[in-house]
PDB file of N, CA and C in Angstrom:
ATOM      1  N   UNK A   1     -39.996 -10.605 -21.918  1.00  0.00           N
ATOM      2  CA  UNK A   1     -38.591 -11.002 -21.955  1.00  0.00           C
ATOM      3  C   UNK A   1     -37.677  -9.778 -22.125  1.00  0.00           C
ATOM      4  N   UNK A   2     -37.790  -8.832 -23.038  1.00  0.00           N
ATOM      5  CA  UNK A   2     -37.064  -7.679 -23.585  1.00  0.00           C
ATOM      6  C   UNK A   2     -36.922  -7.328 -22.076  1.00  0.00           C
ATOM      7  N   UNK A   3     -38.431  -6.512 -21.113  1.00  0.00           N
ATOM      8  CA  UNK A   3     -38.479  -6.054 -20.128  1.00  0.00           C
ATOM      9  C   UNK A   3     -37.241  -6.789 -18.948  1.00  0.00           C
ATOM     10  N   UNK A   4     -37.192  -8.042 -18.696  1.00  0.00           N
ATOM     11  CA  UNK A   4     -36.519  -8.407 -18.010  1.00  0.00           C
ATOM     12  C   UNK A   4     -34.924  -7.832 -18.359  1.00  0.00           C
ATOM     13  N   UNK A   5     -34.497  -8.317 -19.834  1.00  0.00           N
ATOM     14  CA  UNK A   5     -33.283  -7.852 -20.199  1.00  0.00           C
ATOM     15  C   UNK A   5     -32.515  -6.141 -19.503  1.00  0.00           C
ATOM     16  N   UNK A   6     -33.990  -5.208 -20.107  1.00  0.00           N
ATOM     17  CA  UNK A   6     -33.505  -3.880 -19.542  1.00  0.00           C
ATOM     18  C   UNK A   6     -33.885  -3.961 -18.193  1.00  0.00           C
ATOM     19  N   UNK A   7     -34.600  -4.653 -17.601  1.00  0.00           N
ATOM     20  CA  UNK A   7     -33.951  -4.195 -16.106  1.00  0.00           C
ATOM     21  C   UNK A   7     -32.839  -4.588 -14.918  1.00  0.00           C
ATOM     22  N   UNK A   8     -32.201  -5.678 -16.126  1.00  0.00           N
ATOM     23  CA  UNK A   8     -30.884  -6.549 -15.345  1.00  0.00           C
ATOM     24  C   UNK A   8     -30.267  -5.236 -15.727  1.00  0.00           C
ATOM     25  N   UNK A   9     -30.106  -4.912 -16.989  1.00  0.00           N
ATOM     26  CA  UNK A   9     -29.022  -3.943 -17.445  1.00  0.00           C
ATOM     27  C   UNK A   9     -29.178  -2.811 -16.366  1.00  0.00           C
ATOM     28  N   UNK A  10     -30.304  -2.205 -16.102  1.00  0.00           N
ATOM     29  CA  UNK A  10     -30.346  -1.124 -15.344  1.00  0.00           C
ATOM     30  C   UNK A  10     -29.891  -1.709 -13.636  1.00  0.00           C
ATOM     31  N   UNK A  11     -30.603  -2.794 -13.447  1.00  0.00           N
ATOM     32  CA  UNK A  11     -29.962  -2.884 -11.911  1.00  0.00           C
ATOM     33  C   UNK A  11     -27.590  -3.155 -12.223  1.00  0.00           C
ATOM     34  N   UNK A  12     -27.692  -4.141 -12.717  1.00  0.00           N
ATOM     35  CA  UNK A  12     -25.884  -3.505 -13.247  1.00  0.00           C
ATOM     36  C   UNK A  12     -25.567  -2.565 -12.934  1.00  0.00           C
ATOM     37  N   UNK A  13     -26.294  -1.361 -14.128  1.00  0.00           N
ATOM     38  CA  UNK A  13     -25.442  -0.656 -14.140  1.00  0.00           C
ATOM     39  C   UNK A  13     -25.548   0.509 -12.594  1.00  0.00           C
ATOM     40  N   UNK A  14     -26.875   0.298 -11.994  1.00  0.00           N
ATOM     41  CA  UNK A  14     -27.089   1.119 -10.538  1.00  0.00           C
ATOM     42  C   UNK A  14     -25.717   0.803  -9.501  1.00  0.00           C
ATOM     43  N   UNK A  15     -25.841  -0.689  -9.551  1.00  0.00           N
ATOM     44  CA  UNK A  15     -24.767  -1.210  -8.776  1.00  0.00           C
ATOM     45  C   UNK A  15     -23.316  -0.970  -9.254  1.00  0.00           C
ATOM     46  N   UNK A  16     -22.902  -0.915 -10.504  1.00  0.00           N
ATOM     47  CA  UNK A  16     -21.401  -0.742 -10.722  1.00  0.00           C
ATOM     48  C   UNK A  16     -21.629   0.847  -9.889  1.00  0.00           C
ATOM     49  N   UNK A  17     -22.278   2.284 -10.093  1.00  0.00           N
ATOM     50  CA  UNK A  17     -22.205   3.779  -9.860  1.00  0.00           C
ATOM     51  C   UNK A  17     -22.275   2.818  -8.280  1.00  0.00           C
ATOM     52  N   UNK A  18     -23.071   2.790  -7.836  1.00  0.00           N
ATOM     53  CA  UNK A  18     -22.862   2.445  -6.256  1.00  0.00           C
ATOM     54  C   UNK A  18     -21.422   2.176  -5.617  1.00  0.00           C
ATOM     55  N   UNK A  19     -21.117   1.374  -6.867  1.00  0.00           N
ATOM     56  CA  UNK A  19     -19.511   0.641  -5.983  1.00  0.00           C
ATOM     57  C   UNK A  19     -18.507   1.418  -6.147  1.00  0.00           C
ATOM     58  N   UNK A  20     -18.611   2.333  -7.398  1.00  0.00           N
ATOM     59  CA  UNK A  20     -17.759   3.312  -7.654  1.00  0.00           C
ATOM     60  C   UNK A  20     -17.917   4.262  -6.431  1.00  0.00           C
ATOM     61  N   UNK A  21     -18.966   4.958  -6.240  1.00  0.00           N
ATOM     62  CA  UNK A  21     -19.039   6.538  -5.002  1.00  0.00           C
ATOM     63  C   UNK A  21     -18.338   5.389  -3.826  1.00  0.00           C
ATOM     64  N   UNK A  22     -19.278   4.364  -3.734  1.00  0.00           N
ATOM     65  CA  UNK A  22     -18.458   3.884  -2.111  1.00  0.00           C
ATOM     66  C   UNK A  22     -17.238   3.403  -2.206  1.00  0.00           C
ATOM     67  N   UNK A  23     -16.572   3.385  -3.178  1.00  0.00           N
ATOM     68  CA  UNK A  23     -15.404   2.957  -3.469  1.00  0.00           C
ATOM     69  C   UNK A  23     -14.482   4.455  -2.982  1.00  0.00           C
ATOM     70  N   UNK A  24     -15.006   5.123  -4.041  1.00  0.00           N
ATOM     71  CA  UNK A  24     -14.498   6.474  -3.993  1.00  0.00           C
ATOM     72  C   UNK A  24     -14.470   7.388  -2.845  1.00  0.00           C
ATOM     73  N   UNK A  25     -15.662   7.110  -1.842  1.00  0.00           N
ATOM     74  CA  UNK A  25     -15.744   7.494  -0.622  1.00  0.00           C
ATOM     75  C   UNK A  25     -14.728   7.306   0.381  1.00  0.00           C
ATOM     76  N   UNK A  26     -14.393   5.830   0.583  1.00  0.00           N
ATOM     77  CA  UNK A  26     -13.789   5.136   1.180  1.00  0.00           C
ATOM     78  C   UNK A  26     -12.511   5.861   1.640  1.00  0.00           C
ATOM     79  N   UNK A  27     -12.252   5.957   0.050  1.00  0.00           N
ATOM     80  CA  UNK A  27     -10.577   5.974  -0.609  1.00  0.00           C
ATOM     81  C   UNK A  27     -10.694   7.286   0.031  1.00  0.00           C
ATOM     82  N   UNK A  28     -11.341   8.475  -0.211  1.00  0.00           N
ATOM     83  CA  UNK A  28     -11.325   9.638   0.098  1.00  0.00           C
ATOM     84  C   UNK A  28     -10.951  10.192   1.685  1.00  0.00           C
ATOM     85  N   UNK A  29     -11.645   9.523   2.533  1.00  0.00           N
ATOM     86  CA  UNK A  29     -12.032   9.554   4.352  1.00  0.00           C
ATOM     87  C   UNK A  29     -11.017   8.797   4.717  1.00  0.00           C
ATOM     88  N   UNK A  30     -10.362   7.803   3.686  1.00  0.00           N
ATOM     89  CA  UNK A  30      -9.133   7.489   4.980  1.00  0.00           C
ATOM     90  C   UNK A  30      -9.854   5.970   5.378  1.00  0.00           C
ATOM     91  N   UNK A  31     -11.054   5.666   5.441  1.00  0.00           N
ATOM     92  CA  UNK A  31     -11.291   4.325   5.914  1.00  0.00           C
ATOM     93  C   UNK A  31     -11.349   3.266   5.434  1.00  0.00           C
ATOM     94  N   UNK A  32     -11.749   2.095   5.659  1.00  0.00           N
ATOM     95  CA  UNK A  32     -12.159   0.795   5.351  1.00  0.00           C
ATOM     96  C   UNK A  32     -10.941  -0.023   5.584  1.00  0.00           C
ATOM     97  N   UNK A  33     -10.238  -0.806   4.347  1.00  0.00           N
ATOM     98  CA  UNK A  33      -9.202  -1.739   4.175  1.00  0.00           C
ATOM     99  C   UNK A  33      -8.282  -1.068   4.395  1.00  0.00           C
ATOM    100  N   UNK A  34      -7.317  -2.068   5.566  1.00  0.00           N
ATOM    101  CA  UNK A  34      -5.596  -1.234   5.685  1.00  0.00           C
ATOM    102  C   UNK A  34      -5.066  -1.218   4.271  1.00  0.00           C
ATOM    103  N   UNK A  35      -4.025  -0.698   4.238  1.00  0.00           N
ATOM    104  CA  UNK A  35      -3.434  -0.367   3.163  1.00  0.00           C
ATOM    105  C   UNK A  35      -2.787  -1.749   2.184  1.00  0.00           C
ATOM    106  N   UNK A  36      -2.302  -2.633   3.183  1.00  0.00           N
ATOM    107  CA  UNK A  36      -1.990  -3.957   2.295  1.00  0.00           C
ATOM    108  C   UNK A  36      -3.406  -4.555   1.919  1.00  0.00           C
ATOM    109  N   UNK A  37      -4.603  -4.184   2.670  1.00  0.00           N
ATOM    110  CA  UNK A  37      -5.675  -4.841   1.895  1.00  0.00           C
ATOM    111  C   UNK A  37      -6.770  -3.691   0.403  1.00  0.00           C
ATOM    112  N   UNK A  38      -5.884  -2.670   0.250  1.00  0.00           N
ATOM    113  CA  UNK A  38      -7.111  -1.710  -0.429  1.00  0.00           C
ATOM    114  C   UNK A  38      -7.087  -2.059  -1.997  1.00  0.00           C
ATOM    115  N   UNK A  39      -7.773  -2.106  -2.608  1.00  0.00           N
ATOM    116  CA  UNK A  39      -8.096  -2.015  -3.686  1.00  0.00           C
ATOM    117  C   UNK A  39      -7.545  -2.027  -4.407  1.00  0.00           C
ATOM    118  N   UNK A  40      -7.192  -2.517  -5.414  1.00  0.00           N
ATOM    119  CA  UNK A  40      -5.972  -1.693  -6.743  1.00  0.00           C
ATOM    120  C   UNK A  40      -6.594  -1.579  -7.959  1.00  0.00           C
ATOM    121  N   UNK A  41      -6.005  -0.838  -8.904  1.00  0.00           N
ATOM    122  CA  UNK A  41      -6.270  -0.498 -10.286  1.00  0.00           C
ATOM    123  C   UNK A  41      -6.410   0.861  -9.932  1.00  0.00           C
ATOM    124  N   UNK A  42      -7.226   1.412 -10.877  1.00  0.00           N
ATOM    125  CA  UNK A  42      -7.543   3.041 -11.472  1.00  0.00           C
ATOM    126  C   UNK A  42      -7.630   4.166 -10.103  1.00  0.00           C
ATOM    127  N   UNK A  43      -8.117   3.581  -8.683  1.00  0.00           N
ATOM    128  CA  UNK A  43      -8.173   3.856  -7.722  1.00  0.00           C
ATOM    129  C   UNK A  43      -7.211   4.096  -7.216  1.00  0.00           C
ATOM    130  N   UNK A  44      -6.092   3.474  -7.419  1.00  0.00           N
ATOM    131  CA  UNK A  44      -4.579   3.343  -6.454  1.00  0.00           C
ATOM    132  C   UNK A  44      -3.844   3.504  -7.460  1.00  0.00           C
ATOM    133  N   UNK A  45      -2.868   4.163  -7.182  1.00  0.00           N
ATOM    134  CA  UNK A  45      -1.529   4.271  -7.573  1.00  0.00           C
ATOM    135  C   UNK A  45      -0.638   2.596  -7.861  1.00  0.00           C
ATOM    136  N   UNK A  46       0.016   2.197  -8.307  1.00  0.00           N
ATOM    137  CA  UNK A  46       0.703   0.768  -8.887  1.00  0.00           C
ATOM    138  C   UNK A  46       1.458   0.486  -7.864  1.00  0.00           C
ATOM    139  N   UNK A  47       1.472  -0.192  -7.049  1.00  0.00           N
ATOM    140  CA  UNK A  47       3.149  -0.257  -6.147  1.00  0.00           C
ATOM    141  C   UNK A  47       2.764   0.192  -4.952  1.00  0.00           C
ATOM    142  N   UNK A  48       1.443   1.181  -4.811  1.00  0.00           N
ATOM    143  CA  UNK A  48       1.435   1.801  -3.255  1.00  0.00           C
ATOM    144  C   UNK A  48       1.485   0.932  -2.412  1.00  0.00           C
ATOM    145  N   UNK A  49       2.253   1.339  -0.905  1.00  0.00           N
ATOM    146  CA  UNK A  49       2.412   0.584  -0.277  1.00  0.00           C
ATOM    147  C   UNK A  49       3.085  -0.533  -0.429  1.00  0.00           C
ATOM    148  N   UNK A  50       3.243  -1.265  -1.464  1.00  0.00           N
ATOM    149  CA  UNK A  50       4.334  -2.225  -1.217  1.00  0.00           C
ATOM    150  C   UNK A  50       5.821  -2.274  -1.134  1.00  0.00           C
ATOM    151  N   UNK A  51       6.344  -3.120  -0.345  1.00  0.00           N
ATOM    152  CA  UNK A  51       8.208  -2.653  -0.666  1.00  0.00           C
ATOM    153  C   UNK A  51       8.415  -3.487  -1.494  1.00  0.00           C
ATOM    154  N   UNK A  52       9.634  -2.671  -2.413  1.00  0.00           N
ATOM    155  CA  UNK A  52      10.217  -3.257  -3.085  1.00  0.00           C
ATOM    156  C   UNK A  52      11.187  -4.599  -2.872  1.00  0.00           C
ATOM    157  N   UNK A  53      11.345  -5.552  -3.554  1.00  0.00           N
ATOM    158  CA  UNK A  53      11.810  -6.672  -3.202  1.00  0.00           C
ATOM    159  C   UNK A  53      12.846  -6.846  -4.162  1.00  0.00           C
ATOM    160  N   UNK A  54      14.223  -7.214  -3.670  1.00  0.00           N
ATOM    161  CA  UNK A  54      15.186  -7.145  -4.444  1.00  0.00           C
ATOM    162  C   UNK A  54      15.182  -8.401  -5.420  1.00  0.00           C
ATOM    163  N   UNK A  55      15.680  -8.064  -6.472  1.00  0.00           N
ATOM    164  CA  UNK A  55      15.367  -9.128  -7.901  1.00  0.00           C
ATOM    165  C   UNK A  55      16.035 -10.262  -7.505  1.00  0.00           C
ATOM    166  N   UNK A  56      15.647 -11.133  -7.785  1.00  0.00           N
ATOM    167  CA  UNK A  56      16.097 -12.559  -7.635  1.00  0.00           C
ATOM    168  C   UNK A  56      17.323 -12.894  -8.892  1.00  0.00           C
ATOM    169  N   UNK A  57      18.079 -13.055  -9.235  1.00  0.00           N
ATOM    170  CA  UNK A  57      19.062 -13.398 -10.243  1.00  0.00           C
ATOM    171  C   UNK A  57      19.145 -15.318 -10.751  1.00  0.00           C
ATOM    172  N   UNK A  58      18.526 -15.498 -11.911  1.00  0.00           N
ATOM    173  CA  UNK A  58      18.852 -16.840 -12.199  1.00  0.00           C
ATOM    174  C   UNK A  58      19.745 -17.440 -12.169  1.00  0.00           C
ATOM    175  N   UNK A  59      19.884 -19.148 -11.520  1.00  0.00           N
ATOM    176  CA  UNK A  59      21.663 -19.362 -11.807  1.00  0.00           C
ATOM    177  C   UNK A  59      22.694 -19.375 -12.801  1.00  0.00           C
ATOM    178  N   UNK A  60      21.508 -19.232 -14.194  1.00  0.00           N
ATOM    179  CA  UNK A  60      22.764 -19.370 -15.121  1.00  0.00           C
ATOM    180  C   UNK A  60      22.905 -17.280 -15.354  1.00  0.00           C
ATOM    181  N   UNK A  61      22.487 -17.121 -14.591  1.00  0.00           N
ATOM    182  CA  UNK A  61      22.691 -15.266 -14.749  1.00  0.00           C
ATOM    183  C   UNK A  61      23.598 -14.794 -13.889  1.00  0.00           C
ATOM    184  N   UNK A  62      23.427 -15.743 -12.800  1.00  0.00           N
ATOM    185  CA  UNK A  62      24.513 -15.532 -11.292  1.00  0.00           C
ATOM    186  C   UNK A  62      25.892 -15.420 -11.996  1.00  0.00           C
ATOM    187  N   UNK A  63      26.868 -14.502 -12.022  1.00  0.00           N
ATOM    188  CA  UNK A  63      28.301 -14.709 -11.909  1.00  0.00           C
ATOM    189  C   UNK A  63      28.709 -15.697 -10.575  1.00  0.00           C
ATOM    190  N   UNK A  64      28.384 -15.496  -9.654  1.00  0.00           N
ATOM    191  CA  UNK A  64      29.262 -16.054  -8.954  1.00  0.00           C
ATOM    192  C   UNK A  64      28.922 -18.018  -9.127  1.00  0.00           C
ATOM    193  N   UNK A  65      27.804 -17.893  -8.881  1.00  0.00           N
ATOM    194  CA  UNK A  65      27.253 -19.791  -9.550  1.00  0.00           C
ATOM    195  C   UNK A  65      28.431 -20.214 -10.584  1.00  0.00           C
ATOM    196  N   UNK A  66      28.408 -19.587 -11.884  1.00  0.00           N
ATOM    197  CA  UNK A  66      28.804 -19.947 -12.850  1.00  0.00           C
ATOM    198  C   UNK A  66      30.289 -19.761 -12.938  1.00  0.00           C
ATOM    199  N   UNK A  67      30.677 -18.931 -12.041  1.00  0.00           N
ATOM    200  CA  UNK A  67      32.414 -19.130 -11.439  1.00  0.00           C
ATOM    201  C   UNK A  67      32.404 -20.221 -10.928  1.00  0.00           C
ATOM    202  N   UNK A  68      31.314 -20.897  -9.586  1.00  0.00           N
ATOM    203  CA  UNK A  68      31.667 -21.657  -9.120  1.00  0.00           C
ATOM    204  C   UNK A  68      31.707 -22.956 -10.362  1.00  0.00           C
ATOM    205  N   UNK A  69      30.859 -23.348 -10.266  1.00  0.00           N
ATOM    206  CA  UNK A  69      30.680 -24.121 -11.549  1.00  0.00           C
ATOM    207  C   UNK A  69      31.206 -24.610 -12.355  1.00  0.00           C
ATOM    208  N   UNK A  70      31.909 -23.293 -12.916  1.00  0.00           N
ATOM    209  CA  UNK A  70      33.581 -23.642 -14.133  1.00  0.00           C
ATOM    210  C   UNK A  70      34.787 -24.422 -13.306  1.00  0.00           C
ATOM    211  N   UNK A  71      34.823 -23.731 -12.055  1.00  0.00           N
ATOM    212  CA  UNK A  71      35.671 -24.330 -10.887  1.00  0.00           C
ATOM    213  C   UNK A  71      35.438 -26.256 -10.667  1.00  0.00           C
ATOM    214  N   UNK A  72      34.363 -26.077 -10.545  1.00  0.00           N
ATOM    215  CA  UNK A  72      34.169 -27.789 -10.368  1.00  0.00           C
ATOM    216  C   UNK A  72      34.183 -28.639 -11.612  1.00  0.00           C
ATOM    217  N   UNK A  73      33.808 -27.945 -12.248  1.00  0.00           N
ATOM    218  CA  UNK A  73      34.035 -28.598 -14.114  1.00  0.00           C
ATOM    219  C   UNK A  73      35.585 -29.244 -14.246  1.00  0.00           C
ATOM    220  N   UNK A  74      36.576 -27.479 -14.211  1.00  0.00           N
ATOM    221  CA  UNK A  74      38.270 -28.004 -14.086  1.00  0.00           C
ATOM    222  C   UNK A  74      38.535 -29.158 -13.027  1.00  0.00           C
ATOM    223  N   UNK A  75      38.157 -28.820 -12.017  1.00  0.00           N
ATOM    224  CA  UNK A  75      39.039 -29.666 -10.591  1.00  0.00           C
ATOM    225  C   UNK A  75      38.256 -31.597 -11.259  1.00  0.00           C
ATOM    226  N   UNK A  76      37.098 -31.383 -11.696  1.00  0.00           N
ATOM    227  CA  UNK A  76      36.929 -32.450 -12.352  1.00  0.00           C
ATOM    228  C   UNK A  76      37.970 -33.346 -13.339  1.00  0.00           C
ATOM    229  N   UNK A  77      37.963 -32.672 -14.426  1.00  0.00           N
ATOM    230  CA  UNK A  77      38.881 -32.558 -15.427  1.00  0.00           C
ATOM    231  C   UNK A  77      40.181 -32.790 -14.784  1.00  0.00           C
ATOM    232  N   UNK A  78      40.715 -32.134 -13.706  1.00  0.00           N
ATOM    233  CA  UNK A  78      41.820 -32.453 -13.292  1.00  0.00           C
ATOM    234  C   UNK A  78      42.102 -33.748 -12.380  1.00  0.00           C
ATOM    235  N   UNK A  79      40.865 -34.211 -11.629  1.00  0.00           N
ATOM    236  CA  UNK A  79      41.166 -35.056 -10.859  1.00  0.00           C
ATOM    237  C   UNK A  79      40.917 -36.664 -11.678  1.00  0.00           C
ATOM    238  N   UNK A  80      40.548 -36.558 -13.294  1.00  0.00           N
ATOM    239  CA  UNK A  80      41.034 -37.537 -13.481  1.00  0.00           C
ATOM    240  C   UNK A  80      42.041 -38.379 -14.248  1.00  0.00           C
ATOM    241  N   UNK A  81      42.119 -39.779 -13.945  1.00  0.00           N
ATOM    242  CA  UNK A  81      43.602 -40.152 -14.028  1.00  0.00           C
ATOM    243  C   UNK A  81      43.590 -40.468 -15.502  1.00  0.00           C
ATOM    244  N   UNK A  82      44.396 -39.860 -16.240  1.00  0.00           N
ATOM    245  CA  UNK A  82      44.984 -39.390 -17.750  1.00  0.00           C
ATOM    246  C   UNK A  82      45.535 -41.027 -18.291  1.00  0.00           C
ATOM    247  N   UNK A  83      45.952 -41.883 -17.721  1.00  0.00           N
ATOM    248  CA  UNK A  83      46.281 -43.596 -17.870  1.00  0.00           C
ATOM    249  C   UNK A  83      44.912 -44.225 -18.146  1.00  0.00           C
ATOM    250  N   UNK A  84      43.647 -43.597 -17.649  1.00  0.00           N
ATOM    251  CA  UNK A  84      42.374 -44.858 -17.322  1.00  0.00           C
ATOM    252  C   UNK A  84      41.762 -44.551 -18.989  1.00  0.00           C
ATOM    253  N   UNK A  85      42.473 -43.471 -19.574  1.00  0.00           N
ATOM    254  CA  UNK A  85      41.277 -42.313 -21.107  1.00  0.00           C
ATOM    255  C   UNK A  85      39.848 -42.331 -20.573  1.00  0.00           C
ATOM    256  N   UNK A  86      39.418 -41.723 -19.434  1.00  0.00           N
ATOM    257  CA  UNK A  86      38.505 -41.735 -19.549  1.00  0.00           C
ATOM    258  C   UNK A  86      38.266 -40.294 -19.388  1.00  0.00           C
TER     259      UNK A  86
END
């Protein structure tokens, strides 16, 4: 049983060094995965290749929403009739 244990551990750990050089190879020569498909983490730089995408703004963060907004609130307020109290 022990025997089995150390030789999972040893095949592991053969295979992680394997994936690392061919990893590392790869990255090195220029080949394999285009660039939207390569690898990320410790290998790549954060962000490579991707464009930046402009931030999305929430509506209650939007100025202009919340201008509009106040706008329809008043014209509310204003359009009703002050005789009915409601």
């Amino acid at each position: 049983m022990v025997l089995f244990v150390v030789a999972v551990m040893v095949l592991v750990a053969v295979g992680v060094l394997l994936w690392k050089a061919v990893t590392a190879q790869t990255l090195a020569t220029g080949t394999g995965a285009p660039e939207d498909e390569a690898p990320t983490g410790p290998t790549r730089a954060p962000g490579a290749g991707r464009a930046r995408r402009p931030r999305q703004i929430a509506p209650d963060d939007d100025p202009e929403f919340l201008r509009s907004l106040d706008e329809q609130v008043k014209r509310g307020r204003a359009d009703e009739d002050p005789s009915t109290g409601g």
